[in-house]
Each structure stands twice: as C-alpha cells, then as structure tokens.
C-alpha atoms as a PDB file:
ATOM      1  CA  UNK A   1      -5.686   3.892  36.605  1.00  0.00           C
ATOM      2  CA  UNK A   2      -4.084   6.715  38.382  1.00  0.00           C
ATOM      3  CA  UNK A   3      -2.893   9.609  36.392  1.00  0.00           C
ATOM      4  CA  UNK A   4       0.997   9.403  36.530  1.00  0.00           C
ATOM      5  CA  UNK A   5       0.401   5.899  35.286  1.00  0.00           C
ATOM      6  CA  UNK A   6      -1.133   6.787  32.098  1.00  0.00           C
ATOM      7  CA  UNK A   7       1.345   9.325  31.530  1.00  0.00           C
ATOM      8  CA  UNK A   8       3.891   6.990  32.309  1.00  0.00           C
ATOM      9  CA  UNK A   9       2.482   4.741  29.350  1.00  0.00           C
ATOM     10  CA  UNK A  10       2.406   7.395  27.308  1.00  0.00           C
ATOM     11  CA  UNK A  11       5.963   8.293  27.917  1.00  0.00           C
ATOM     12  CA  UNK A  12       6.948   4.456  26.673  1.00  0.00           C
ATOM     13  CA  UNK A  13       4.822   4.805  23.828  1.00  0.00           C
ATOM     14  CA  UNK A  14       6.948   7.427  22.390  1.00  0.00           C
ATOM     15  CA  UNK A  15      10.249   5.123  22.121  1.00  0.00           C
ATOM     16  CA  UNK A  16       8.230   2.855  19.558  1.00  0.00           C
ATOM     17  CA  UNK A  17       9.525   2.142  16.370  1.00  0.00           C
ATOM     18  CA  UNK A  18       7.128   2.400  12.404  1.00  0.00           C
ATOM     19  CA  UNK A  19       6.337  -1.301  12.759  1.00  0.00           C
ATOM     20  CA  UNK A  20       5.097  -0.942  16.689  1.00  0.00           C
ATOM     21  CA  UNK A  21       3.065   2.419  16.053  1.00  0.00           C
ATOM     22  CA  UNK A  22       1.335   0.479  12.860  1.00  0.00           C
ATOM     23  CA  UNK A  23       0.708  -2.501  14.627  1.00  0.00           C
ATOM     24  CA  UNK A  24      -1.117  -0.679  17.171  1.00  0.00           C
ATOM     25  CA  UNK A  25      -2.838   1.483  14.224  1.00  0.00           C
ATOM     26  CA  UNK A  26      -4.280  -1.500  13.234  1.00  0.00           C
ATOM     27  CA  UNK A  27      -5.473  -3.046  16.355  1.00  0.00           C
ATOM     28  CA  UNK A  28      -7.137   0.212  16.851  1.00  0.00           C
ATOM     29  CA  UNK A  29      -8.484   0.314  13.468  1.00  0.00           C
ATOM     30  CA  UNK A  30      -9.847  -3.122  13.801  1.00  0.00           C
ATOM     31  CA  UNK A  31     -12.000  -1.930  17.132  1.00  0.00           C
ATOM     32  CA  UNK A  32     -13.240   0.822  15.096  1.00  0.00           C
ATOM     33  CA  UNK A  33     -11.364   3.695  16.893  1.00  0.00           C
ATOM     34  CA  UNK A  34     -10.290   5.204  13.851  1.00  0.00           C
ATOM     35  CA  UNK A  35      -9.289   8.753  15.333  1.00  0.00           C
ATOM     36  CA  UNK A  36      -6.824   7.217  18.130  1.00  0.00           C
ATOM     37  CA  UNK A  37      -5.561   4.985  15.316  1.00  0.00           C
ATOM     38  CA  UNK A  38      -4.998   7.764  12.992  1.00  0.00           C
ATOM     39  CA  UNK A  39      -2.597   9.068  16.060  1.00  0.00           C
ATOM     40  CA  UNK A  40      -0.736   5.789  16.051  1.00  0.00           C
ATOM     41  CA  UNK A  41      -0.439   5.553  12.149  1.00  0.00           C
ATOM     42  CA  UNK A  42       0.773   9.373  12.045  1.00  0.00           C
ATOM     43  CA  UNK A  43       3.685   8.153  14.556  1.00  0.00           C
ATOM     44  CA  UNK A  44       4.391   5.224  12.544  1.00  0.00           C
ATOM     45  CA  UNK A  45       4.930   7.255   9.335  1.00  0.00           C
ATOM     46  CA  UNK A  46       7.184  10.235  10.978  1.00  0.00           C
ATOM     47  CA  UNK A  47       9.543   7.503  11.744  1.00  0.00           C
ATOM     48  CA  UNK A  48       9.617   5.231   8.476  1.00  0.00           C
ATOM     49  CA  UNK A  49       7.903   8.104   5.823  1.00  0.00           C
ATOM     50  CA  UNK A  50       8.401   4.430   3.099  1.00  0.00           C
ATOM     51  CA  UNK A  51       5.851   2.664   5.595  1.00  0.00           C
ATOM     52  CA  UNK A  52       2.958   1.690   2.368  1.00  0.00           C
ATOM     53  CA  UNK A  53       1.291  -0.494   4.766  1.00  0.00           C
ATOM     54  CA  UNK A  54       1.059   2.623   7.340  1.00  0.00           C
ATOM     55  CA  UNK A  55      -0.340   5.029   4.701  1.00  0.00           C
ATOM     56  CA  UNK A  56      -2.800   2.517   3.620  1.00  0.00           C
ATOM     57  CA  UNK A  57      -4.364   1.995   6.965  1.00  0.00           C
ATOM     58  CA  UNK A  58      -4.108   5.369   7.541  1.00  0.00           C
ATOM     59  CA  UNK A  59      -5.969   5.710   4.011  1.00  0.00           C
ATOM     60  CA  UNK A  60      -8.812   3.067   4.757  1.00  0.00           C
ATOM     61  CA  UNK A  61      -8.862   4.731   8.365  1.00  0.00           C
ATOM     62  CA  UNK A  62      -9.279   8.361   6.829  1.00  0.00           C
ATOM     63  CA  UNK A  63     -12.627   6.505   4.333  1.00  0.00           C
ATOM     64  CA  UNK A  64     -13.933   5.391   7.352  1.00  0.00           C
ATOM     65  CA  UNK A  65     -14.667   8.308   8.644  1.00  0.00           C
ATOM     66  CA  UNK A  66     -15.484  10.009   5.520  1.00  0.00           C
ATOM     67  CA  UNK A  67     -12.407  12.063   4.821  1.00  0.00           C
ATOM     68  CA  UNK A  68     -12.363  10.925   1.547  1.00  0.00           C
ATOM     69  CA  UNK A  69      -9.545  13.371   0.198  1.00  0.00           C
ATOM     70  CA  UNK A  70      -7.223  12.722   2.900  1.00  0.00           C
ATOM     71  CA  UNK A  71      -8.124   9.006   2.113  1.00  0.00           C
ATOM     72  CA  UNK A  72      -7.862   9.017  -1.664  1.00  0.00           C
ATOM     73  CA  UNK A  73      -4.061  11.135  -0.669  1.00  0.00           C
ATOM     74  CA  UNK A  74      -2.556   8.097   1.845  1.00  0.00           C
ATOM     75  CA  UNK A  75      -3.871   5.389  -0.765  1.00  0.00           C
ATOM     76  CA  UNK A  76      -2.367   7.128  -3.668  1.00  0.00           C
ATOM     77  CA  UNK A  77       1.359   7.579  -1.553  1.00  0.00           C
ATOM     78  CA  UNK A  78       1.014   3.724  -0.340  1.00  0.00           C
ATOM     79  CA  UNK A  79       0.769   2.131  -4.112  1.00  0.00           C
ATOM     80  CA  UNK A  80       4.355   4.864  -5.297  1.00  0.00           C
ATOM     81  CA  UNK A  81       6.099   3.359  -2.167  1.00  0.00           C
END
C-alpha cells in the first residue's frame, strides 16, 4: 500500500459516525489489538459521549491490557448511561 493511500483511508475514517467507530472497536478488540481499538472506541465516544456499549468495550479493552482503573472508570460510566 502506497503512502497517500493509507492516508487517504485515514482521511475517510474521520467522517464516521459512534456506531461505525464502535463497530470497528470491536472488530479490533475481537483480534486482540486492543490499543488500535482503544483509538476507534475513543472516536466513537467524542461523537455520541451516551454510547454504554462504547465505554464498555472500551472498559473490557482497558482490563485487557491491565489498566484496571481506566477499566473499572469506562465500566462504571457504561452501567449510569
């Protein structure tokens, strides 16, 4: 893949709504790339802050690798919203 065309991808990334930046969270988070789905997740929430589904993936993504605060924070916002 040449350069320009990853930043190209990147660049159409950015127009994605909560639901497309979770579902992609998840996906990612299901391969066990936590840390790129953490990106995603972080996306999904600056555009729908009420996403519960977004902060508990971000939550169980957060436990997984053993940021247990940050985790026990996300899973704590997901069950108010």
């Amino acid at each position: 893949m040449s350069p320009g065309k990853k930043v190209d991808e990147k660049a159409g990334i950015l127009d994605f709504d909560a639901a497309e930046f979770y579902k992609r969270g998840l996906s990612l988070s299901q391969e066990g790339c936590h840390e790129e789905a953490l990106e995603a997740l972080n996306f999904a929430i600056a555009k729908d802050p009420t996403h519960a589904e977004a902060y508990f993936l971000r939550g169980a993504c957060f436990y997984a690798l053993g940021r247990y605060d940050r985790a026990g924070d996300d899973i704590d916002a997901a069950a108010i919203l």
